[in-house]
N, C-alpha and C. Protein backbone atom coordinates (compact mmCIF):
# COMPACT_ATOMS: atom_id res chain seq x y z
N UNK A 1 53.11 94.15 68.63
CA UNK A 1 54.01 94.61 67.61
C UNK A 1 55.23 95.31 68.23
N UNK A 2 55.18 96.26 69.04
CA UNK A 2 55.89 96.73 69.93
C UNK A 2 57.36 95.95 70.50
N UNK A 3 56.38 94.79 70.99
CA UNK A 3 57.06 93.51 71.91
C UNK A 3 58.19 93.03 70.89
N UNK A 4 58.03 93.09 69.71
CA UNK A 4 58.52 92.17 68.64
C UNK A 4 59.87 92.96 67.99
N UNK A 5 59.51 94.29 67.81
CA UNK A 5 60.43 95.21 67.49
C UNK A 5 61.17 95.36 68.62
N UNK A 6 60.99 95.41 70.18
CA UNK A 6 62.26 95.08 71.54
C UNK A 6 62.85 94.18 71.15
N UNK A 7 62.01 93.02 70.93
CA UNK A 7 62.79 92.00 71.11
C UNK A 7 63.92 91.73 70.12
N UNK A 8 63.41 92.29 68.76
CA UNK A 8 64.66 92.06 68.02
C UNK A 8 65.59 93.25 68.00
N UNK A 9 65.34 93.88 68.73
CA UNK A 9 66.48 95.26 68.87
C UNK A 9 67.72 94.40 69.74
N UNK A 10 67.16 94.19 70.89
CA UNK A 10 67.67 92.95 71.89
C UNK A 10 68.41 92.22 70.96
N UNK A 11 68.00 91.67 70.48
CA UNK A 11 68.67 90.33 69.86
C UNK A 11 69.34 90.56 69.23
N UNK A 12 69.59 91.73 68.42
CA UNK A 12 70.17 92.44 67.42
C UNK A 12 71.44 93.01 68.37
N UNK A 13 71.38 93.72 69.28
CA UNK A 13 72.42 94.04 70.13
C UNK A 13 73.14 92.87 71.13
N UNK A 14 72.68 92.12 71.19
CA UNK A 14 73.84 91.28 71.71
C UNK A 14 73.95 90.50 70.54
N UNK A 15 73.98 90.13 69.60
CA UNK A 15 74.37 89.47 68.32
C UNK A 15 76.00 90.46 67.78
N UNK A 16 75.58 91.76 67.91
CA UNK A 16 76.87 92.67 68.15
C UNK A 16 77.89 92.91 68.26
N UNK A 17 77.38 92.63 70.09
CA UNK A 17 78.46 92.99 71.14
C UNK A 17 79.05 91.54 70.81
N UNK A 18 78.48 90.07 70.78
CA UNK A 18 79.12 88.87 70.42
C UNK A 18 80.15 89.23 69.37
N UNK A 19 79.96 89.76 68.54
CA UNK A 19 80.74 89.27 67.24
C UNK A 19 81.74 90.52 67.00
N UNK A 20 81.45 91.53 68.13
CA UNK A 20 82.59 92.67 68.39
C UNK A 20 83.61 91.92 69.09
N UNK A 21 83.33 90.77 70.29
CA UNK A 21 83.73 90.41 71.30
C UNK A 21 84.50 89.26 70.53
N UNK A 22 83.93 88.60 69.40
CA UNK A 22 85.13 87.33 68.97
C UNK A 22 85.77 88.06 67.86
N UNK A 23 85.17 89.26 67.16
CA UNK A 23 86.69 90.06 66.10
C UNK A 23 87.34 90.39 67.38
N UNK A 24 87.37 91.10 68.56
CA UNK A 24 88.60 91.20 69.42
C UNK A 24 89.39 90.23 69.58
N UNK A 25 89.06 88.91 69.85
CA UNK A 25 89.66 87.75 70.55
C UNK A 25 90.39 87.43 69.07
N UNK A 26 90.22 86.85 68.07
CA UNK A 26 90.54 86.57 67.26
C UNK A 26 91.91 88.09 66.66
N UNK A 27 91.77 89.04 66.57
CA UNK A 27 92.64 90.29 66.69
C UNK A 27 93.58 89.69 67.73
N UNK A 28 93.66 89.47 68.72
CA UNK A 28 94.73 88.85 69.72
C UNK A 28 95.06 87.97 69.51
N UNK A 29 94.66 86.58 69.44
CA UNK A 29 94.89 85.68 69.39
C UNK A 29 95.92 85.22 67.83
N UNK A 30 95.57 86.14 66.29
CA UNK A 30 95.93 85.57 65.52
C UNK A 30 97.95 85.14 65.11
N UNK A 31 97.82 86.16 65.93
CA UNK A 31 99.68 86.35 65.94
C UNK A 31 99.80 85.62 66.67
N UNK A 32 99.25 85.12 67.74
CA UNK A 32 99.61 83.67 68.70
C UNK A 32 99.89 82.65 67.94
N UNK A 33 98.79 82.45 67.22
CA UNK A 33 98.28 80.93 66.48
C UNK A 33 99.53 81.12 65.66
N UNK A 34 99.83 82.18 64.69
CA UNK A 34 100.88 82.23 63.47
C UNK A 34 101.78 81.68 63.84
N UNK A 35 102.30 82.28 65.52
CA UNK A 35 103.80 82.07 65.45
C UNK A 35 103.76 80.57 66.43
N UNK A 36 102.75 79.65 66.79
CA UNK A 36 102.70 78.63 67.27
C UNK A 36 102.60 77.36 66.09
N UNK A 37 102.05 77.90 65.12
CA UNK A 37 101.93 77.20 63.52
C UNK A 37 103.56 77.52 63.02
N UNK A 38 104.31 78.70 63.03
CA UNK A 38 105.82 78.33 62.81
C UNK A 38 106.65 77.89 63.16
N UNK A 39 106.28 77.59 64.51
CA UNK A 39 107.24 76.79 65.18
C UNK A 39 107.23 75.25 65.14
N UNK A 40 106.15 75.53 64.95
CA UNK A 40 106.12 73.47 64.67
C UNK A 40 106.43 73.35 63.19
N UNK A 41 106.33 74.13 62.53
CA UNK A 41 106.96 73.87 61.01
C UNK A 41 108.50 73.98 61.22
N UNK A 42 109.15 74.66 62.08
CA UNK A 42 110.52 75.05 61.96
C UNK A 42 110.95 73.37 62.81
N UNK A 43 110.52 73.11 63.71
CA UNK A 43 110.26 71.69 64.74
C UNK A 43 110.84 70.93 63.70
N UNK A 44 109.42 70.38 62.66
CA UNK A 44 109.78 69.74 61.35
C UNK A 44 110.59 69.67 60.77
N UNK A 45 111.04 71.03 60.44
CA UNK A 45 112.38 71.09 59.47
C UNK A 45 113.26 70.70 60.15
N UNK A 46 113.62 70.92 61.29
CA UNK A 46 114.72 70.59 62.06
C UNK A 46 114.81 69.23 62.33
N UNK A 47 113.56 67.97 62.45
CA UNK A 47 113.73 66.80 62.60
C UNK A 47 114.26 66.55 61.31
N UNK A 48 114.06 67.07 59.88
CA UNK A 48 113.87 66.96 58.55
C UNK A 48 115.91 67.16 58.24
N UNK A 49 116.79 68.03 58.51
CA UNK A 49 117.61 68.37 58.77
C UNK A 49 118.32 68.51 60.19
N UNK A 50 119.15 67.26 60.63
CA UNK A 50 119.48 67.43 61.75
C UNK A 50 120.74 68.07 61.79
N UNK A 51 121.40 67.98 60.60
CA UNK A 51 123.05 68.52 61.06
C UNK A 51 122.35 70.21 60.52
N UNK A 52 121.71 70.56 60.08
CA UNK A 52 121.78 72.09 60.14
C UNK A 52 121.66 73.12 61.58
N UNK A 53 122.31 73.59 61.53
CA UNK A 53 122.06 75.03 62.71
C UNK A 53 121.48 76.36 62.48
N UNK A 54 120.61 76.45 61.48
CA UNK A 54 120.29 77.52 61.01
C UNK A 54 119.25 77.58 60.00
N UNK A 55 117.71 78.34 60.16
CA UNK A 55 116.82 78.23 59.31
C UNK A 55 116.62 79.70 59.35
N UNK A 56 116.40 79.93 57.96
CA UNK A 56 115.86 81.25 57.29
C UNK A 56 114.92 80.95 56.22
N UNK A 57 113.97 82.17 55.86
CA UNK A 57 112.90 82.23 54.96
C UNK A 57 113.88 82.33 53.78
N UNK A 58 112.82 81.97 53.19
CA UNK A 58 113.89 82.02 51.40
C UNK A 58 113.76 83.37 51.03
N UNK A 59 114.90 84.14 50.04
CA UNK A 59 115.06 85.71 49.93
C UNK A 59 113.39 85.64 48.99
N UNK A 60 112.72 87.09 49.90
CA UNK A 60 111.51 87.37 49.27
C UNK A 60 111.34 87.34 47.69
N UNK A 61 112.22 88.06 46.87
CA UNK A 61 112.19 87.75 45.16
C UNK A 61 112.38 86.35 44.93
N UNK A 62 112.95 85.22 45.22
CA UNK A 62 112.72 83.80 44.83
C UNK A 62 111.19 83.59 45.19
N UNK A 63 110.68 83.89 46.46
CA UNK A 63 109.93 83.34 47.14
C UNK A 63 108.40 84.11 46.27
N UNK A 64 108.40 85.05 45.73
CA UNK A 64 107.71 85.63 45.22
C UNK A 64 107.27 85.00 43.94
N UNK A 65 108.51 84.98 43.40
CA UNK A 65 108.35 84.09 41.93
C UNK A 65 107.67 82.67 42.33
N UNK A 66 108.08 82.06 43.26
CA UNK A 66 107.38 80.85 43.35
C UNK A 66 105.96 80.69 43.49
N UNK A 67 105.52 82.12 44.42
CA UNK A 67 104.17 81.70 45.00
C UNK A 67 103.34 82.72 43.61
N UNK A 68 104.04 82.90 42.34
CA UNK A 68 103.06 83.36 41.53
C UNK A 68 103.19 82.52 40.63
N UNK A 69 103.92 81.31 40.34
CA UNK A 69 103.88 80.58 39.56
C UNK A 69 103.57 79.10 40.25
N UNK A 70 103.27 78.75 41.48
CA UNK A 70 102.68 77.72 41.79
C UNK A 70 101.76 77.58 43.11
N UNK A 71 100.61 76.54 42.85
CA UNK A 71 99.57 77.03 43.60
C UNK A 71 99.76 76.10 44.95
N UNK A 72 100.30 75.51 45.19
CA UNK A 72 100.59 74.67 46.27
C UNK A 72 101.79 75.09 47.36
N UNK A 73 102.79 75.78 46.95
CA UNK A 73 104.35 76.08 47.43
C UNK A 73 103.38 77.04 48.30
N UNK A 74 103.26 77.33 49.77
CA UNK A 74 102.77 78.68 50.97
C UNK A 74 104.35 79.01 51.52
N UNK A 75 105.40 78.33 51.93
CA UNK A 75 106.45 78.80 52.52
C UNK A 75 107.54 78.20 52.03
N UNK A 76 108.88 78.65 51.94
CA UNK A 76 110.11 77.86 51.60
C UNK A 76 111.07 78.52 52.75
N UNK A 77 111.60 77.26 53.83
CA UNK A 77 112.85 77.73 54.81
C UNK A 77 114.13 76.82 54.42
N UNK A 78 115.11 77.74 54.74
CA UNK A 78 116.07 76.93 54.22
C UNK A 78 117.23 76.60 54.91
N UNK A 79 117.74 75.26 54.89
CA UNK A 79 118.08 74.92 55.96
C UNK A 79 119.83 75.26 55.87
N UNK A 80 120.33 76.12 56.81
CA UNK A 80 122.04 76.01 57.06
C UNK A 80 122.73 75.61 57.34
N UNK A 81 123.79 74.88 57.30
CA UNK A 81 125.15 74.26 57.79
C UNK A 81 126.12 75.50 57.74
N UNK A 82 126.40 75.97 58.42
CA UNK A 82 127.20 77.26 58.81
C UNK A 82 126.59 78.20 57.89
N UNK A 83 127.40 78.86 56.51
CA UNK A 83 127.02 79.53 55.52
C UNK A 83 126.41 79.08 54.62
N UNK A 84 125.90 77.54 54.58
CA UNK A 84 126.22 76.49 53.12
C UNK A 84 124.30 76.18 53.59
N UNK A 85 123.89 76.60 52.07
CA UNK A 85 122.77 75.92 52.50
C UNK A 85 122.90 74.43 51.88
N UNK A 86 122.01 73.83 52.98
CA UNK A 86 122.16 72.15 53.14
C UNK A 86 120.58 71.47 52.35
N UNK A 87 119.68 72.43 52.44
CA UNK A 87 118.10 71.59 51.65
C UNK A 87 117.14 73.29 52.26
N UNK A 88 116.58 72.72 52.19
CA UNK A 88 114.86 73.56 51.47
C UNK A 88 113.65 72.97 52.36
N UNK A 89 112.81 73.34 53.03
CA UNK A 89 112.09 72.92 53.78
C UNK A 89 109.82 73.06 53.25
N UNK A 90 109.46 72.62 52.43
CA UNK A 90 108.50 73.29 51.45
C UNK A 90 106.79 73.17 52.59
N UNK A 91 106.61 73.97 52.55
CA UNK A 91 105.50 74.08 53.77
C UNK A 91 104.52 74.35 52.20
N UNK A 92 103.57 73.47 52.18
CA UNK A 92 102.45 73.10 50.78
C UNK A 92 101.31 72.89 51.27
N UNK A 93 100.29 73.37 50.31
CA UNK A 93 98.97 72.96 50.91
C UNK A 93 98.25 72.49 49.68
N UNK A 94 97.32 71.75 49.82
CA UNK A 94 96.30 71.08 48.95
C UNK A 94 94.96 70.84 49.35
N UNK A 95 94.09 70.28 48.77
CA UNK A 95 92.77 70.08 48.93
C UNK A 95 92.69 68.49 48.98
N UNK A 96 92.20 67.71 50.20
CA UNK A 96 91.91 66.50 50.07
C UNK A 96 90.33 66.69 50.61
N UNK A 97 89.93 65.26 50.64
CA UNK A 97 88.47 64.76 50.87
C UNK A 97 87.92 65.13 52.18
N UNK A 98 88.86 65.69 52.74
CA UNK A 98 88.14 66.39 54.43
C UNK A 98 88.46 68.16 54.33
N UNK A 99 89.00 68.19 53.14
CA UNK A 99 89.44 70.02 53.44
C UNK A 99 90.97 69.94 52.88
N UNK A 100 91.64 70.95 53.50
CA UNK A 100 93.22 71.52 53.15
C UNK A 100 94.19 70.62 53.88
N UNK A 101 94.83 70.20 53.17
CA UNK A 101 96.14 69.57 53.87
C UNK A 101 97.40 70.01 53.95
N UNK A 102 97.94 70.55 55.01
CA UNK A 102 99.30 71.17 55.26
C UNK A 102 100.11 70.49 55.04
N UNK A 103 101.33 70.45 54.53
CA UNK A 103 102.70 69.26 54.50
C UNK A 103 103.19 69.83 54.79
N UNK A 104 104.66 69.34 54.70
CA UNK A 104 106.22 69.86 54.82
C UNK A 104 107.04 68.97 54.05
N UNK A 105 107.64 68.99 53.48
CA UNK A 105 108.38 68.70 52.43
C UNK A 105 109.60 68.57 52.33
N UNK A 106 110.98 67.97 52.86
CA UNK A 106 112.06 68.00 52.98
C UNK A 106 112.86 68.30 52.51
N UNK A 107 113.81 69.08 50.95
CA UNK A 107 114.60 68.23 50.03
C UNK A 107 116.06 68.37 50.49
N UNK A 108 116.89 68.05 49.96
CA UNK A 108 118.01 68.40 50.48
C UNK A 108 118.90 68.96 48.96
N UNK A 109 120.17 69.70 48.97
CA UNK A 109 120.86 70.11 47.80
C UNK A 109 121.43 69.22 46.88
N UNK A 110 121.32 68.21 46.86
CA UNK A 110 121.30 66.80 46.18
C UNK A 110 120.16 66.87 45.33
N UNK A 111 119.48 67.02 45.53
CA UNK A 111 117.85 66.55 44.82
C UNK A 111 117.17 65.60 45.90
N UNK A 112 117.48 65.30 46.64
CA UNK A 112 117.00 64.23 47.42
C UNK A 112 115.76 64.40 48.17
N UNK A 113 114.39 63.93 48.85
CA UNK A 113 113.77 64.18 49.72
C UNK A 113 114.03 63.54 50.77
N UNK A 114 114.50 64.21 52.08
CA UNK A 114 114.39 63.97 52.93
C UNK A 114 113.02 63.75 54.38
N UNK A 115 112.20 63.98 53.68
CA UNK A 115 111.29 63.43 54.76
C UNK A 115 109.72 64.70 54.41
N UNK A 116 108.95 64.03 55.25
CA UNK A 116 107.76 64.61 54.95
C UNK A 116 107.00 64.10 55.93
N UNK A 117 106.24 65.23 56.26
CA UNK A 117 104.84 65.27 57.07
C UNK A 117 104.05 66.21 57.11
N UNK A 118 102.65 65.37 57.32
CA UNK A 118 101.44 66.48 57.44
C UNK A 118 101.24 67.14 58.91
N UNK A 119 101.52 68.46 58.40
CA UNK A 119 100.87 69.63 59.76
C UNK A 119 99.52 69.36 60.35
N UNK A 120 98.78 69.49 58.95
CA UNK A 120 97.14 69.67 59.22
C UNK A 120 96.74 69.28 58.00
N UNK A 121 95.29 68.55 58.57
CA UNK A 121 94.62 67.63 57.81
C UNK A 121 93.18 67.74 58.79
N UNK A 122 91.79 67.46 58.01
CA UNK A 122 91.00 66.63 58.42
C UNK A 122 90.06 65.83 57.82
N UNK A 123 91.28 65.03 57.08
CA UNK A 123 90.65 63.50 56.27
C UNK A 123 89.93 62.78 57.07
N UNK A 124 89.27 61.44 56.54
CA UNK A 124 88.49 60.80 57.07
C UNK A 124 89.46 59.96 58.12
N UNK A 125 88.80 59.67 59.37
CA UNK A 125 89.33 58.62 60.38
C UNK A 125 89.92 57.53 59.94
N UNK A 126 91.05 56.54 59.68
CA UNK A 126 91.27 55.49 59.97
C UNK A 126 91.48 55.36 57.83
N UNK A 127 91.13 56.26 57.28
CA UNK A 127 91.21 56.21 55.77
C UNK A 127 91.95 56.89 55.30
N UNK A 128 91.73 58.29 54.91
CA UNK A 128 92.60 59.54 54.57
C UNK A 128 93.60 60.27 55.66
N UNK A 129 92.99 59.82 57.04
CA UNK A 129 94.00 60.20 57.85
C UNK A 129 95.48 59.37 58.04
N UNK A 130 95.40 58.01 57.41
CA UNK A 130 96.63 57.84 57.33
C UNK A 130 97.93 58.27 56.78
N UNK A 131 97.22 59.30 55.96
CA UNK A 131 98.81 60.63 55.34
C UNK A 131 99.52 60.94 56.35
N UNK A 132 98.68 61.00 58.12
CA UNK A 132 99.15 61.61 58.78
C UNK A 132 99.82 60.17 60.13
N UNK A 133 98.95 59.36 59.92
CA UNK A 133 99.19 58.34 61.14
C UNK A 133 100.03 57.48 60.76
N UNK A 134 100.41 56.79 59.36
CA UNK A 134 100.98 55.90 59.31
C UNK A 134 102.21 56.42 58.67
N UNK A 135 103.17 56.03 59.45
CA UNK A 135 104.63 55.90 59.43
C UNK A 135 105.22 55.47 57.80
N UNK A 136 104.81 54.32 57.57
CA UNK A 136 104.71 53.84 56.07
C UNK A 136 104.93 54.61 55.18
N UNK A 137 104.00 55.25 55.08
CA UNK A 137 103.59 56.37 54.04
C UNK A 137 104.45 57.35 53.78
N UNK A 138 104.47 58.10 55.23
CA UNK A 138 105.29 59.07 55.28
C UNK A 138 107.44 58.82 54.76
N UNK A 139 107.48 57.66 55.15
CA UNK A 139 108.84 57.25 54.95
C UNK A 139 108.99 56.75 53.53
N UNK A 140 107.95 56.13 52.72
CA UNK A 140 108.15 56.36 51.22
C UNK A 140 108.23 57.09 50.55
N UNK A 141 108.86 58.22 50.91
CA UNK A 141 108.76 59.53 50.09
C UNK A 141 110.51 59.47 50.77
N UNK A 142 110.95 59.71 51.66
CA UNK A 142 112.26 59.65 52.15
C UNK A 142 113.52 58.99 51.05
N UNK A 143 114.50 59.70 50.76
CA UNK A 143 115.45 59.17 49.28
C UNK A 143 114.96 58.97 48.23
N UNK A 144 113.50 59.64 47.94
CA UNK A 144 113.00 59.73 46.57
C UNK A 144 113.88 60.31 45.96
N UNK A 145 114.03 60.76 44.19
CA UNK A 145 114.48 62.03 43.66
C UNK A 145 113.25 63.20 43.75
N UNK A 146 113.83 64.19 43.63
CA UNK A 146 113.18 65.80 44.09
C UNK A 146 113.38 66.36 42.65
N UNK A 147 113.81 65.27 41.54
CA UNK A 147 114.03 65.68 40.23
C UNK A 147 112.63 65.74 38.99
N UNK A 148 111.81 64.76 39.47
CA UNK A 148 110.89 64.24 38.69
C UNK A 148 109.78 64.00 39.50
N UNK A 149 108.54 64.18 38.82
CA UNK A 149 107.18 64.06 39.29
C UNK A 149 107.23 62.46 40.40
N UNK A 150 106.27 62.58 41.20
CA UNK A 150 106.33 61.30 41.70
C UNK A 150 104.73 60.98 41.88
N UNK A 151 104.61 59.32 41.87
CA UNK A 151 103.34 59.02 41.60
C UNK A 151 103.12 57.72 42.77
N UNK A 152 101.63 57.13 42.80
CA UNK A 152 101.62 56.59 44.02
C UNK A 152 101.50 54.84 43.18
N UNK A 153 101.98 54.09 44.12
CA UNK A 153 101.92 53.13 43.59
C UNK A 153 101.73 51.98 44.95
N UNK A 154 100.91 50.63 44.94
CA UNK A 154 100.96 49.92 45.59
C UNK A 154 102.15 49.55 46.20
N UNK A 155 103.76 49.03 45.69
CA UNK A 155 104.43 48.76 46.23
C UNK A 155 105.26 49.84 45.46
N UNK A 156 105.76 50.88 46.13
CA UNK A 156 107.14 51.58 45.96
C UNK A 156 108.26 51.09 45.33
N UNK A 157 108.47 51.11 44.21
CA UNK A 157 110.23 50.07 44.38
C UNK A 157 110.83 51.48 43.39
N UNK A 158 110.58 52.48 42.40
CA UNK A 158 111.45 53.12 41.43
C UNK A 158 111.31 54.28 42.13
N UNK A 159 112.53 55.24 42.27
CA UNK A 159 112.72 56.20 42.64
C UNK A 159 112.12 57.40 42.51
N UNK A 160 110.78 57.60 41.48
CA UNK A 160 109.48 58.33 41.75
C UNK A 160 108.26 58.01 42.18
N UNK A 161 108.54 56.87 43.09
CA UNK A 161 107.45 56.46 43.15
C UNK A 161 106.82 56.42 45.00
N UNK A 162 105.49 56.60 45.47
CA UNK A 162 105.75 56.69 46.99
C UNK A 162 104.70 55.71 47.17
N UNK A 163 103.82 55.44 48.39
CA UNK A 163 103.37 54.46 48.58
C UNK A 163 101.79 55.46 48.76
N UNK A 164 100.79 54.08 47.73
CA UNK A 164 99.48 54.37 47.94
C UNK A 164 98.81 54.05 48.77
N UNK A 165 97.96 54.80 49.52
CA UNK A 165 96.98 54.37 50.70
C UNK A 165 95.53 54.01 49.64
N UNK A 166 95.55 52.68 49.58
CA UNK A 166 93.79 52.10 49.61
C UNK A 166 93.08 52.45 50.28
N UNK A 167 91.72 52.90 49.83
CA UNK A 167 90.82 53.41 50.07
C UNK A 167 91.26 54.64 50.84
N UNK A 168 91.97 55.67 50.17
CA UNK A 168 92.43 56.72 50.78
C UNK A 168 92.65 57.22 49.33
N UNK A 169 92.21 57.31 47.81
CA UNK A 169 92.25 57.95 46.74
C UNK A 169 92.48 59.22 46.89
N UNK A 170 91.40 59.91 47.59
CA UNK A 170 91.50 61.82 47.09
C UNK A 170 92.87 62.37 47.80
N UNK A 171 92.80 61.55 49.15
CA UNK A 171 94.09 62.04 50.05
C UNK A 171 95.17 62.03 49.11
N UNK A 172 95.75 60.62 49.04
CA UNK A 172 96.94 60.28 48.46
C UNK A 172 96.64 61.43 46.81
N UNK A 173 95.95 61.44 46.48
CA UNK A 173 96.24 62.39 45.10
C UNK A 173 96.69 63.84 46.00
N UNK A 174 96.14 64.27 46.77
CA UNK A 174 96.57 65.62 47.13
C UNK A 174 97.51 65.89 47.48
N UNK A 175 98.47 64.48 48.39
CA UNK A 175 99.53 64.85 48.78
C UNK A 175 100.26 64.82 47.76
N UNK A 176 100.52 63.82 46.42
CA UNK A 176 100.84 64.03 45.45
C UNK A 176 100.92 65.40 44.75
N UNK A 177 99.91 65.72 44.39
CA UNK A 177 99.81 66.94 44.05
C UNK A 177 100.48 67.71 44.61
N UNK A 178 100.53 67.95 46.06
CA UNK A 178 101.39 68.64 46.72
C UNK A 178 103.22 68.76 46.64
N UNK A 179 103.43 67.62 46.94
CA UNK A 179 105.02 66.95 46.78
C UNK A 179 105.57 67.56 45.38
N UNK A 180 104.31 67.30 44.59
CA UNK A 180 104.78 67.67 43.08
C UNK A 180 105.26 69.07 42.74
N UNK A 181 104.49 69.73 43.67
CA UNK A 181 104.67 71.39 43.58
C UNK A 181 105.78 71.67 44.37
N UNK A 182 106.47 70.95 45.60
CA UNK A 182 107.55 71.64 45.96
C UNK A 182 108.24 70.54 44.95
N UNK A 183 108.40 69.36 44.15
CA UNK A 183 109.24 69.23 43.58
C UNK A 183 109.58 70.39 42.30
N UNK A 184 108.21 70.81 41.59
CA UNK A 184 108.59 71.80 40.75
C UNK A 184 109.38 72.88 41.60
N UNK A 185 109.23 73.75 42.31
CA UNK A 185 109.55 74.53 43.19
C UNK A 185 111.40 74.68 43.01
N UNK A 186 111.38 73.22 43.84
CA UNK A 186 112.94 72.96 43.37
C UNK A 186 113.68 73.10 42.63
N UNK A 187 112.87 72.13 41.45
CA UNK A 187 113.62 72.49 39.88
C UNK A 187 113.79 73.13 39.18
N UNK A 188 112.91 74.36 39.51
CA UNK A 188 112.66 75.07 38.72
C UNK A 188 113.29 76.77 39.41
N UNK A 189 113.53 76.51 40.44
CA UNK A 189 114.24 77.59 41.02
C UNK A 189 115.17 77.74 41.88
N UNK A 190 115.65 76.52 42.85
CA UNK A 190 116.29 76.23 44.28
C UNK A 190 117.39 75.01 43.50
N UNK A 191 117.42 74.56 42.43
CA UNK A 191 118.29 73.48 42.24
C UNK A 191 119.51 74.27 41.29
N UNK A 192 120.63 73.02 41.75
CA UNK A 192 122.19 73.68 40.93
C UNK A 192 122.36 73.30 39.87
């Protein structure tokens, strides 16, 4: 009996010191990860907007209103041409069939979308991961309008419309879902 009560004292103390030892690491590490996750979003925007020279967060009171009135919008940067802002950069998240899916969202002050891609994803291989692998996809969303809902369709041809991945259902709804929320986003607060 003795033996049993050591042993789980033991076990009990390095179970501990472990999980003292990864809240430290994780305490260090998290401001790493943040600002290595913004930079590849800012990366994005900048492939997303090439003539701009200048990205800023959107003023906290817009940005506030947005993230209490929609559940998808996590960041809005916005892209500059000297003083003039030039588009909107919508960092969105959703729920697909492997977990959360990060986007980025392009639009420009036109209404226009300029481009889109997934950060993070972990859809299924060779199915849902094509939100992220295939080129296709991602470029049917490119000169959409940023005015009106957009929906997925086998062949793309009307200006709300982007391209469906077969046998990729839950994905393609999420990114939808997603797109949809920085399109509200737009319209509803960022457009002239």
């Amino acid at each position: 009996m003795k033996e049993t009560i050591r042993l789980a004292l033991i076990l009990f103390l390095v179970a501990a010191v472990s999980a003292g030892i990864l809240a430290f690491a994780n305490e260090l590490t998290a401001p790493i990860i943040a600002e290595i996750e913004r930079e590849g979003s800012f990366g994005a925007i900048a492939d997303m907007f090439q003539d701009a020279d200048d990205f800023q967060p959107l003023e906290d009171e817009i940005m506030n209103e947005i993230l209490a009135n929609n559940n998808f919008v996590q960041e809005v940067t916005k892209a500059l041409k000297g003083d003039e802002v030039i588009g909107y950069g919508f960092k969105v998240k959703s729920v697909g069939y492997g977990g959360d899916i990060i986007s980025l969202i392009g639009i420009n002050t036109e209404g226009r979308i300029v481009g889109f891609t997934v950060l993070q994803m972990s859809e299924t291989a060779g199915l849902g991961s094509r939100i992220a692998d295939d080129p296709a996809f991602a470029e049917s969303f490119v000169g959409k309008s940023a005015t009106e809902k957009l929906v997925p369709v086998a062949s793309p041809s009307a200006d709300n419309e982007f391209l469906a991945l077969s046998g990729a259902t839950v994905s393609t709804s999420a990114v939808q879902a997603a797109v949809n929320g920085a399109v509200d986003a737009f319209v509803n607060y960022l457009s002239k």
